[in-house]
N, C-alpha and C. Protein backbone atom coordinates (compact mmCIF):
# COMPACT_ATOMS: atom_id res chain seq x y z
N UNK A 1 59.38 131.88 87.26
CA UNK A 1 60.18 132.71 88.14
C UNK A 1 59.33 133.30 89.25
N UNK A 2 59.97 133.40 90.29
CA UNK A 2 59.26 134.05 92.05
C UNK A 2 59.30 135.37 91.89
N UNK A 3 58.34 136.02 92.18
CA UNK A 3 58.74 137.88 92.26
C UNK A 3 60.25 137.77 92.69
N UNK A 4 60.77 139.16 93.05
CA UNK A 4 61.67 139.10 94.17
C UNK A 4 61.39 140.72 94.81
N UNK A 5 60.37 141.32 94.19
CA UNK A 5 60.34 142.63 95.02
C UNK A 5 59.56 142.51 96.53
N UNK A 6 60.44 143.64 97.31
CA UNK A 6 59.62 143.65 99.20
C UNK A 6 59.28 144.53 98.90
N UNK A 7 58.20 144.71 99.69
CA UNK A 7 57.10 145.36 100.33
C UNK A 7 57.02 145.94 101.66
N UNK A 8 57.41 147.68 101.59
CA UNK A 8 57.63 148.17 102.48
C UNK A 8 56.25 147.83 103.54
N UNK A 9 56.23 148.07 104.50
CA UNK A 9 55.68 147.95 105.46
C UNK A 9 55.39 149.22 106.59
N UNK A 10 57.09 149.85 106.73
CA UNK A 10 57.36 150.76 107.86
C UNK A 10 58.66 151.43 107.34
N UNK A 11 58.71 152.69 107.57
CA UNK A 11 59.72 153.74 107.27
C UNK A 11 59.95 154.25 108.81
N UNK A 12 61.35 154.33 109.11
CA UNK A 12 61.88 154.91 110.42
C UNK A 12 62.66 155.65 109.53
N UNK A 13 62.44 157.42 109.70
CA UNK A 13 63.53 158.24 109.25
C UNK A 13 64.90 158.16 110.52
N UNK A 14 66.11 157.95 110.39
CA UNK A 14 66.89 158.00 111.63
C UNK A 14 67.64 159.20 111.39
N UNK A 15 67.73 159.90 110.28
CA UNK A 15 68.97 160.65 110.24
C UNK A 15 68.86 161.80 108.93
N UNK A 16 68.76 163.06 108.94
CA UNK A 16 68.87 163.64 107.65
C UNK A 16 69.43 164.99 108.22
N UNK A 17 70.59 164.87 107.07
CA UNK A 17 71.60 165.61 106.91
C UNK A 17 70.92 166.81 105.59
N UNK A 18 72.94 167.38 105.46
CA UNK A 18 73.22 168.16 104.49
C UNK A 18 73.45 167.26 102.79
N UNK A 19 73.41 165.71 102.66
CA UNK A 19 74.11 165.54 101.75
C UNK A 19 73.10 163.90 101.76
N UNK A 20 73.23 163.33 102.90
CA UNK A 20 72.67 162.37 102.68
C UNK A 20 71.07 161.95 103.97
N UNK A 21 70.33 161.26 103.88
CA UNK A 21 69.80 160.86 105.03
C UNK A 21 69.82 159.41 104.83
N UNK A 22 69.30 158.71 106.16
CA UNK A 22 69.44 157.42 106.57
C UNK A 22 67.68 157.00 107.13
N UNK A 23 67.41 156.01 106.31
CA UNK A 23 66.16 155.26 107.23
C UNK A 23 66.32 153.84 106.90
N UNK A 24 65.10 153.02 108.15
CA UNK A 24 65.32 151.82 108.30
C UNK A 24 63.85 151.40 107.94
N UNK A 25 63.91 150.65 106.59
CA UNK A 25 62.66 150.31 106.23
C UNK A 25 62.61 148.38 107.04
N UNK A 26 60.95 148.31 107.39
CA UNK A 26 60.64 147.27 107.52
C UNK A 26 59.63 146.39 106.31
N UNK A 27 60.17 145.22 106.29
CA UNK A 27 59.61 145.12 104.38
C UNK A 27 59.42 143.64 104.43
N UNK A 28 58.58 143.22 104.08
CA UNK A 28 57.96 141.92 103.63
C UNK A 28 58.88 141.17 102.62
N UNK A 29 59.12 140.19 102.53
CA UNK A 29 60.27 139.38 101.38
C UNK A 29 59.13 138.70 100.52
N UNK A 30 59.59 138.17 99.41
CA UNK A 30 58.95 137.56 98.97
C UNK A 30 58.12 136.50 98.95
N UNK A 31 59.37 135.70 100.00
CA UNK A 31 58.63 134.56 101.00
C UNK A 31 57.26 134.89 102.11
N UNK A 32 57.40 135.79 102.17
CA UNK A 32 56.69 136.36 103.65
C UNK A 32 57.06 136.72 104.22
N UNK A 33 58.21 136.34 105.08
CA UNK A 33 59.11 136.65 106.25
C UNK A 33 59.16 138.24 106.41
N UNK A 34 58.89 138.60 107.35
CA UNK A 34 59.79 140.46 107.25
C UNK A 34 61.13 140.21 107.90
N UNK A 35 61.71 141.63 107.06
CA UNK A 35 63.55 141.88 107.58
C UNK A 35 63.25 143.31 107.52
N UNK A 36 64.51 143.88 107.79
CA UNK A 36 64.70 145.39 108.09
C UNK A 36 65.77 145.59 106.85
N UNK A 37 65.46 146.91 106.44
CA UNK A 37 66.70 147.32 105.24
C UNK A 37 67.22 148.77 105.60
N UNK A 38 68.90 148.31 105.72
CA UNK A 38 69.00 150.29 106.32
C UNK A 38 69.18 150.82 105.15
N UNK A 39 68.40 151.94 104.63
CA UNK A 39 68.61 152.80 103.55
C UNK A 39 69.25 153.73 103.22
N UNK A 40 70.52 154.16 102.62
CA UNK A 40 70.70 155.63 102.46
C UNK A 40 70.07 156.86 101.39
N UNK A 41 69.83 157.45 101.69
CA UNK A 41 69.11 158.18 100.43
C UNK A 41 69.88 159.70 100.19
N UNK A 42 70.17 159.58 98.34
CA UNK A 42 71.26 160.24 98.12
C UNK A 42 70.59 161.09 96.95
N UNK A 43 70.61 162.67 97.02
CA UNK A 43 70.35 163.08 95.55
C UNK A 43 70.72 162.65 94.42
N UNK A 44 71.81 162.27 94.32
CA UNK A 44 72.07 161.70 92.65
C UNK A 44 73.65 162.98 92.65
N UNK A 45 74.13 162.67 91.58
CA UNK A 45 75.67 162.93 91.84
C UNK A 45 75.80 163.36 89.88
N UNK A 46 77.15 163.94 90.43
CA UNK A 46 77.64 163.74 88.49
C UNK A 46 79.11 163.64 88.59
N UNK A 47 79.44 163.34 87.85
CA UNK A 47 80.72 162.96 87.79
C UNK A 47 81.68 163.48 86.22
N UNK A 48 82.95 164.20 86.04
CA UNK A 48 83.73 164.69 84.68
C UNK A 48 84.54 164.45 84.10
N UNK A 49 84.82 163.86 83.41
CA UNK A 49 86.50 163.52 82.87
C UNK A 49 85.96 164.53 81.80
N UNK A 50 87.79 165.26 82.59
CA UNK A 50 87.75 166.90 81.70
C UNK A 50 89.14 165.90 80.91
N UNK A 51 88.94 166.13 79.80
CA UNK A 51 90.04 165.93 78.51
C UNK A 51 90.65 167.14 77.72
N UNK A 52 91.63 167.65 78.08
CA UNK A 52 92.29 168.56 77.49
C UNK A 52 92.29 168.63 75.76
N UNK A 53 93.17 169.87 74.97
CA UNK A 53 93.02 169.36 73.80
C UNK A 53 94.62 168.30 73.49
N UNK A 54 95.17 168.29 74.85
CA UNK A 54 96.83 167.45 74.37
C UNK A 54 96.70 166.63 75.64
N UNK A 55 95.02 165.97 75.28
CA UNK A 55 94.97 164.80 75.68
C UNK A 55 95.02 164.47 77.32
N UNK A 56 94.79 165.33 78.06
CA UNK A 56 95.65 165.16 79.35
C UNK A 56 94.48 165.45 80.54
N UNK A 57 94.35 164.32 81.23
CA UNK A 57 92.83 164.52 81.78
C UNK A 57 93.17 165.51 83.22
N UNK A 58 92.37 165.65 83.82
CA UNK A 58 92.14 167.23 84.84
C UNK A 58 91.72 166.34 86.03
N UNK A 59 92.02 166.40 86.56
CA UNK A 59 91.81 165.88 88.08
C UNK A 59 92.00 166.33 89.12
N UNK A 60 91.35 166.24 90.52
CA UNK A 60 91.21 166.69 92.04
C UNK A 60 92.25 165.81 92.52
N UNK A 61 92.72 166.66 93.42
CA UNK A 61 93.56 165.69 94.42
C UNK A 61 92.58 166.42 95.53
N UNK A 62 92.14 165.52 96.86
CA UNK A 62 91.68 165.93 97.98
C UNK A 62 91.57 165.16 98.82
N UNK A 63 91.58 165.54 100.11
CA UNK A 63 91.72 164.79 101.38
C UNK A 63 89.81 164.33 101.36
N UNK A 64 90.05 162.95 101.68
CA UNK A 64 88.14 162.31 101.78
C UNK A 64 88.63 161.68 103.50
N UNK A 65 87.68 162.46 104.19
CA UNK A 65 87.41 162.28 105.99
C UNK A 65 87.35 160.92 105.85
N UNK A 66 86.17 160.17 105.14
CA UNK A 66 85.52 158.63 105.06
C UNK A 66 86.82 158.11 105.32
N UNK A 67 87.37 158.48 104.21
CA UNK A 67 89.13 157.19 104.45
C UNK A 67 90.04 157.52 104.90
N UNK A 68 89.80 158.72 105.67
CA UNK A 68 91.07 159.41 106.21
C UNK A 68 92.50 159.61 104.94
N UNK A 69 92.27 159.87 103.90
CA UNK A 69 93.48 159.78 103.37
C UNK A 69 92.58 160.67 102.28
N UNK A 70 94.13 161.13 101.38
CA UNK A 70 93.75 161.97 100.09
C UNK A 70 93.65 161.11 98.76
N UNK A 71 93.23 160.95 97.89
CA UNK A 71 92.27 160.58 96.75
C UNK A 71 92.70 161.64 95.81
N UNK A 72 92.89 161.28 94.44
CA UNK A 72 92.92 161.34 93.39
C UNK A 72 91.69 161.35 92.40
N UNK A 73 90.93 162.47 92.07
CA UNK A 73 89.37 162.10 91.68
C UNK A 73 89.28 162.67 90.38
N UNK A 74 88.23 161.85 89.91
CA UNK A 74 87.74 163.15 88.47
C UNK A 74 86.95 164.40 89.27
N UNK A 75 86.51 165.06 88.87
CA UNK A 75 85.92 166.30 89.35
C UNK A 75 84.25 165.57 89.53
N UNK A 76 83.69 166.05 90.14
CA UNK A 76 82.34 165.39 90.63
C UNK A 76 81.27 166.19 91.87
N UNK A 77 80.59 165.94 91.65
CA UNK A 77 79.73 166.58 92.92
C UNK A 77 78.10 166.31 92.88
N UNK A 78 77.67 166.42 94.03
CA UNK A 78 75.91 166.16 94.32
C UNK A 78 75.17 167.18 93.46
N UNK A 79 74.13 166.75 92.91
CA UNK A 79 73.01 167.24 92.12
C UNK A 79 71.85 168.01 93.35
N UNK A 80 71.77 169.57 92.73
CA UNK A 80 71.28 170.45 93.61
C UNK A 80 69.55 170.02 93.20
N UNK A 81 68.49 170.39 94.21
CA UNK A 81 67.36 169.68 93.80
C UNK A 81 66.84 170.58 92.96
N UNK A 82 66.07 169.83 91.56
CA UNK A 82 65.77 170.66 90.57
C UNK A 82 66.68 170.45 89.40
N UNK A 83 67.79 170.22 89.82
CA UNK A 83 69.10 170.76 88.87
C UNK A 83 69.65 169.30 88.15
N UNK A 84 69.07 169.79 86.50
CA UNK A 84 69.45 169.18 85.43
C UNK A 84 70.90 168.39 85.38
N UNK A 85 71.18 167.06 85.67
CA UNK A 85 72.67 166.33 85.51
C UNK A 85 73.63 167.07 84.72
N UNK A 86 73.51 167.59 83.19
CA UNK A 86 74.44 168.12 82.21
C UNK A 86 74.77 169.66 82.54
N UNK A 87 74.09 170.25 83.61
CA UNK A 87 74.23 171.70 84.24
C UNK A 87 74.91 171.54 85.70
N UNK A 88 74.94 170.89 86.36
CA UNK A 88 75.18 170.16 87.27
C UNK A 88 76.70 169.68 87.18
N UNK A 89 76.83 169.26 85.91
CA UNK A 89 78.27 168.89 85.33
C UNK A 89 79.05 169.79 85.05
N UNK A 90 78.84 170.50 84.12
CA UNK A 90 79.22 171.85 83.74
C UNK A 90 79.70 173.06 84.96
N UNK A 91 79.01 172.86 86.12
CA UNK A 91 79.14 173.61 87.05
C UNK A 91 80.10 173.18 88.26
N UNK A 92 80.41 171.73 88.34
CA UNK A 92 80.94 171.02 89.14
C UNK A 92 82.77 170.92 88.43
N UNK A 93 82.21 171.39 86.98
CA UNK A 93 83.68 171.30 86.03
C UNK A 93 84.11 172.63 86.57
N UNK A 94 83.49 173.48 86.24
CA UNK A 94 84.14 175.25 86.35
C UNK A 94 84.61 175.26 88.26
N UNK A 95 83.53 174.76 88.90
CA UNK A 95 83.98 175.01 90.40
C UNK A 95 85.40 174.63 90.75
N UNK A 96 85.00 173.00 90.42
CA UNK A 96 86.25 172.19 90.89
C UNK A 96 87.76 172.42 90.00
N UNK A 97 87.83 173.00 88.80
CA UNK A 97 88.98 173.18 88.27
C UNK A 97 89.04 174.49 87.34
N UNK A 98 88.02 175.23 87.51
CA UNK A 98 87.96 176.50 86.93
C UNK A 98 88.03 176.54 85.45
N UNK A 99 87.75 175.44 84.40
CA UNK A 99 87.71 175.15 83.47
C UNK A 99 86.31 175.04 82.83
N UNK A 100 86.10 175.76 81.73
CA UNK A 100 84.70 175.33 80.92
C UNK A 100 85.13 174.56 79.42
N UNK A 101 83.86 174.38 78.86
CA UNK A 101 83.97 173.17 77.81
C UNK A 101 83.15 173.37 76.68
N UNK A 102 83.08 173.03 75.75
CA UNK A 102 82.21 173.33 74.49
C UNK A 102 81.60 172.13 74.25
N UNK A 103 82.06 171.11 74.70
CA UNK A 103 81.42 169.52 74.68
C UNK A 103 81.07 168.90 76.02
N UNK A 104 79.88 168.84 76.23
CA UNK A 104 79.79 168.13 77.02
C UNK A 104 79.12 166.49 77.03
N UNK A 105 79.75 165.48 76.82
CA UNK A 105 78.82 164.21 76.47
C UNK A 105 78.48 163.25 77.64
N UNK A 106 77.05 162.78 77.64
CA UNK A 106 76.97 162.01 78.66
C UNK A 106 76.95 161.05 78.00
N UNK A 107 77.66 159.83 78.98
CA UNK A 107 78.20 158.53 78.44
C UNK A 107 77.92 157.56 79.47
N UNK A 108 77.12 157.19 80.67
CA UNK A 108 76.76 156.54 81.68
C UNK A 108 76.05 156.93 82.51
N UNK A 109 75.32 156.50 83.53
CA UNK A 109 74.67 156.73 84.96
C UNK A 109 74.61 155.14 85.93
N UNK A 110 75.26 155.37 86.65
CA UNK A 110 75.22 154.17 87.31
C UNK A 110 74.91 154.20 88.48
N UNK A 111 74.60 153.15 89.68
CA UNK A 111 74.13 153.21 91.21
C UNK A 111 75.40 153.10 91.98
N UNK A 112 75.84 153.66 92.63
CA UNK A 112 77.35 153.27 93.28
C UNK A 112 77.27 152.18 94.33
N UNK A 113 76.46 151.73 95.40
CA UNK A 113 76.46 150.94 96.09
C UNK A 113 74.46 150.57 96.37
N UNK A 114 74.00 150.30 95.40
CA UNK A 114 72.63 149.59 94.98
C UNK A 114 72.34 148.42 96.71
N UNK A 115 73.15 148.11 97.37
CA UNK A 115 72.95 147.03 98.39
C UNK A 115 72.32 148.30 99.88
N UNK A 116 72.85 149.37 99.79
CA UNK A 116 71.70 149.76 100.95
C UNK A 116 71.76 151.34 100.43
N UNK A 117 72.37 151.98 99.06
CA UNK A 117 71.90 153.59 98.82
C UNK A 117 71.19 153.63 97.44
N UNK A 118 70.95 154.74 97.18
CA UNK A 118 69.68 155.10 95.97
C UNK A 118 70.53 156.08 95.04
N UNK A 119 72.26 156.18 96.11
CA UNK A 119 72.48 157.04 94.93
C UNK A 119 73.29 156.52 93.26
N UNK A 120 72.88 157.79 92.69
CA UNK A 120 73.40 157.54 91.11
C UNK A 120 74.06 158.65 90.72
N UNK A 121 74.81 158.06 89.76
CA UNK A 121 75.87 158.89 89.36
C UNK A 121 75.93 159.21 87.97
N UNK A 122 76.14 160.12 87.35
CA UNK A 122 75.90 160.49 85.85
C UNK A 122 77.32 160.67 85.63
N UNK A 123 78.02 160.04 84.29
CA UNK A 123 79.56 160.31 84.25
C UNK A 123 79.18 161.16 82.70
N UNK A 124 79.68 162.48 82.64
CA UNK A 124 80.19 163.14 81.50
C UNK A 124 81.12 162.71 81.43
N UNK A 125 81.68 163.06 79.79
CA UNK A 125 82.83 163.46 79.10
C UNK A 125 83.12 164.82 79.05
N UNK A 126 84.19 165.57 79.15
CA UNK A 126 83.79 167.27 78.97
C UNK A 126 85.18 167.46 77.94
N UNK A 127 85.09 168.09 76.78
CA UNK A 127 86.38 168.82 75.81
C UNK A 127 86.28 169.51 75.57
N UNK A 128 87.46 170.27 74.50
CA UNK A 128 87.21 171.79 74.51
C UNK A 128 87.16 172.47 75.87
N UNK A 129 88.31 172.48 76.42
CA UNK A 129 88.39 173.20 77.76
C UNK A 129 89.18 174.09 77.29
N UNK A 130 88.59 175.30 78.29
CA UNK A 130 89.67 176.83 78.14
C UNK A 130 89.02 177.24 79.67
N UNK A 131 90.16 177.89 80.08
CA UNK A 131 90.21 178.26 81.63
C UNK A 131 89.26 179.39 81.43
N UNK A 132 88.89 179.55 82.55
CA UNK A 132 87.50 180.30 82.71
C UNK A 132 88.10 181.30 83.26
N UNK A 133 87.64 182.85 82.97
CA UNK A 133 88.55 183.79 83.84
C UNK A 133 87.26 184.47 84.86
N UNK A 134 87.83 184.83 86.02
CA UNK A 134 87.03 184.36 87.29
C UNK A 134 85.70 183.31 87.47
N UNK A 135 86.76 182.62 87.37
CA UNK A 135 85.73 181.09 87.78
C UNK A 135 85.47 180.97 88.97
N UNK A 136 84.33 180.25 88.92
CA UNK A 136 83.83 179.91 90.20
C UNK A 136 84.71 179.40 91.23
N UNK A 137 84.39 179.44 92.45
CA UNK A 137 85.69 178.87 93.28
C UNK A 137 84.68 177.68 93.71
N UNK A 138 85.10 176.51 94.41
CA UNK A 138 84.93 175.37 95.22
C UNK A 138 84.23 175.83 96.26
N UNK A 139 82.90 174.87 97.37
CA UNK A 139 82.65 175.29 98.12
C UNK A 139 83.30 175.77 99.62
N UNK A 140 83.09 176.26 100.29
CA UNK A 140 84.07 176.99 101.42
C UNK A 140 84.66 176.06 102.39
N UNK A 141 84.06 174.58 102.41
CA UNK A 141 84.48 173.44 102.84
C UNK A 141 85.16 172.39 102.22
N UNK A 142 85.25 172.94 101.00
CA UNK A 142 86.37 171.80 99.59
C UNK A 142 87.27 172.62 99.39
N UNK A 143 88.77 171.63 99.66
CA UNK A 143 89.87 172.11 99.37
C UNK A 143 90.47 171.20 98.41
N UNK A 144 91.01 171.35 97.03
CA UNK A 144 91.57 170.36 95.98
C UNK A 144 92.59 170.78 95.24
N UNK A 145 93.38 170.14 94.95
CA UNK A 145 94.50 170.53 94.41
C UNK A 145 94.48 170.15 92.90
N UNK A 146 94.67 170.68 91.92
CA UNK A 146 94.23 170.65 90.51
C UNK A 146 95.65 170.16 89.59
N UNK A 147 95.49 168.65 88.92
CA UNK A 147 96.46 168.08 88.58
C UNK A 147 95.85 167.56 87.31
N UNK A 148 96.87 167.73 86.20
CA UNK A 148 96.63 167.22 84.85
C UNK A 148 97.60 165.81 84.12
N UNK A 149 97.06 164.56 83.99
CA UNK A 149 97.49 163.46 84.06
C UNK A 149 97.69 162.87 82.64
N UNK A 150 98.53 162.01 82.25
CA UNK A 150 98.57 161.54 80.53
C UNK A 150 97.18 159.96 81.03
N UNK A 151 97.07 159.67 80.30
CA UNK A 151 96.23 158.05 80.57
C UNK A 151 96.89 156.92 81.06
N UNK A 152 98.40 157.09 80.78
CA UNK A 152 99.58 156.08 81.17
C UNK A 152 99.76 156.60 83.09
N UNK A 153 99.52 157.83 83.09
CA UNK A 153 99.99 158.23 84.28
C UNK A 153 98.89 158.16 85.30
N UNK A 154 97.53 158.00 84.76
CA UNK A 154 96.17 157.41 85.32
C UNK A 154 96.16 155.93 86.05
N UNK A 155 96.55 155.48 85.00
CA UNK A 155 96.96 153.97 85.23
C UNK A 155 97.78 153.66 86.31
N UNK A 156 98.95 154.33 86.66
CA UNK A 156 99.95 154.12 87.39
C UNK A 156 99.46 154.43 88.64
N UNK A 157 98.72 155.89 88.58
CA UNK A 157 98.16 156.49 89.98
C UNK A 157 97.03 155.18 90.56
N UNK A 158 95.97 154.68 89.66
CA UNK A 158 95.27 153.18 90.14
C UNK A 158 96.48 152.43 90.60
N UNK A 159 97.44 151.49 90.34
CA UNK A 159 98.14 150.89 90.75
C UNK A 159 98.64 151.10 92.01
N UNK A 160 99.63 152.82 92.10
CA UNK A 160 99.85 152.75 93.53
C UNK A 160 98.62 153.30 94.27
N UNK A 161 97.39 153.08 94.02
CA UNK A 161 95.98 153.23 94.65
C UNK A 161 95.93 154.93 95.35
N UNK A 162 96.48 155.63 94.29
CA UNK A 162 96.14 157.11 94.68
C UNK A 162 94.84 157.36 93.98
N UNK A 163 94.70 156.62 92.51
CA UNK A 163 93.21 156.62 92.49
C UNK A 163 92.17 155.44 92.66
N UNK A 164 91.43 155.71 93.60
CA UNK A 164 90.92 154.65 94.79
C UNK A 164 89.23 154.85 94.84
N UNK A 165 88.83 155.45 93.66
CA UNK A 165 87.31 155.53 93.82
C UNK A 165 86.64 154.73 92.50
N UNK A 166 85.73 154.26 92.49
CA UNK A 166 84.60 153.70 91.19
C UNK A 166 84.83 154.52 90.15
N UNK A 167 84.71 155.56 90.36
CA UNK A 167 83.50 156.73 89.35
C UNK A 167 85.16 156.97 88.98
N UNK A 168 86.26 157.58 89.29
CA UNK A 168 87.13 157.89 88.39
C UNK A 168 87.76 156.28 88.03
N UNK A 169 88.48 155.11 88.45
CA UNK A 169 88.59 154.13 87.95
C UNK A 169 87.82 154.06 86.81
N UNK A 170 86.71 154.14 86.58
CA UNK A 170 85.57 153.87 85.52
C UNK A 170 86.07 154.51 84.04
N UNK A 171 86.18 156.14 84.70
CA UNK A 171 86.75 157.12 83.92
C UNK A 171 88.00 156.60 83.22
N UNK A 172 89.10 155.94 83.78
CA UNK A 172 89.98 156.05 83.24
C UNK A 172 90.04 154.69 82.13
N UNK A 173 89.21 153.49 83.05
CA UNK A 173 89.34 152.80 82.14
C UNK A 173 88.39 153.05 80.96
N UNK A 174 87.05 153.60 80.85
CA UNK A 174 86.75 154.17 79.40
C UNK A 174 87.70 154.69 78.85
N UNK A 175 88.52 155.89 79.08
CA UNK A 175 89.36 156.15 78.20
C UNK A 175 90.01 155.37 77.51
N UNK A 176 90.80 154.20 78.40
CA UNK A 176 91.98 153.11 78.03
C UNK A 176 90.71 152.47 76.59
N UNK A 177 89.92 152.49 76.82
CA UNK A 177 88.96 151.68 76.12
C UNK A 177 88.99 152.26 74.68
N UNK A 178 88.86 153.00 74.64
CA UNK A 178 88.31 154.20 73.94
C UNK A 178 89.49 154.39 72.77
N UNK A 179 90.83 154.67 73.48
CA UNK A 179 92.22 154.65 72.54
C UNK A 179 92.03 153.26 71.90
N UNK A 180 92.03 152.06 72.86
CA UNK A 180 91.83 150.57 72.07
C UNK A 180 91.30 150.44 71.11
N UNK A 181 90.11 151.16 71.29
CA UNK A 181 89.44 151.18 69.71
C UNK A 181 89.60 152.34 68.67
N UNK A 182 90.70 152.83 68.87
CA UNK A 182 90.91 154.14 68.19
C UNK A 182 90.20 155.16 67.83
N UNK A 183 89.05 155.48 68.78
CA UNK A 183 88.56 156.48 68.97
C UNK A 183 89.00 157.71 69.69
């Protein structure tokens, strides 16, 4: 077998934000040849499927700028620097739906788009929810509307593509998975 790792060469920072930045690495191939790779570089993320105790998962409704349209999400958010994934979760649960949990299980971490970003995503499980009394609110720029779904009614929302992202798709089909095997 041929290597297949490149060999940076040159870093152009073009762009750094609040959430993400952008550079354009120049990088040696394996062959030799150089190419350019545009990079995004992402703290790392977490992601919640809050499960009620009558079964009934917790979800964001919110308008996403990217697609111009509103989305159907599990609860989720960027990892503050420093800040532990399972605290991170926990905190992204209480913000986004004012709910805390006595379980929290991590069950994945995956790369969401590995072809030009670095970010990753940690998916909890969260149960044992009881509403939090003055919970945290959402940041002053997130507005979401807080909706509780059966797994049949998950399904349906994928179909007519109200839920339209990886990270909750993922979510729901673990669950579907999960009843299959009667767990």
């Amino acid at each position: 077998m041929r290597p297949l790792e490149e060999k940076t060469l040159k870093t152009e920072q073009i762009f750094t934000g609040r959430v993400i930045s952008l550079q354009v690495d120049d990088v040696e191939l394996p062959n030799g040849n150089v190419s350019k790779r545009e990079i995004v570089k992402h703290p790392g993320a977490v992601a919640v499927i809050p499960v009620t105790d009558e079964n009934k998962i917790v979800m964001v409704e919110q308008y996403r700028k990217a697609l111009e349209k509103t989305i159907i999400e599990i609860p989720a958010g960027k990892l503050e620097k420093g800040e532990k994934p399972d605290k991170c979760a926990a905190r992204e649960l209480e913000e986004e739906t004012g709910y805390e949990c006595v379980n929290m299980e991590w069950l994945i971490s995956f790369y969401t788009s590995p072809g030009f970003a670095d970010e990753i995503i940690h998916v909890y499980k969260a149960t044992g929810l009881s509403q939090k009394e003055n919970a945290a609110t959402t940041d002053e720029d997130e507005f979401v509307n807080l909706i509780e779904v059966t797994l049949e009614e998950a399904i349906q929302l994928i179909k007519e593509q109200k839920i339209y992202d990886a990270k909750t798709a993922y979510a729901v089909q673990y669950l579907q998975l999960q009843e299959a095997l009667g767990k």
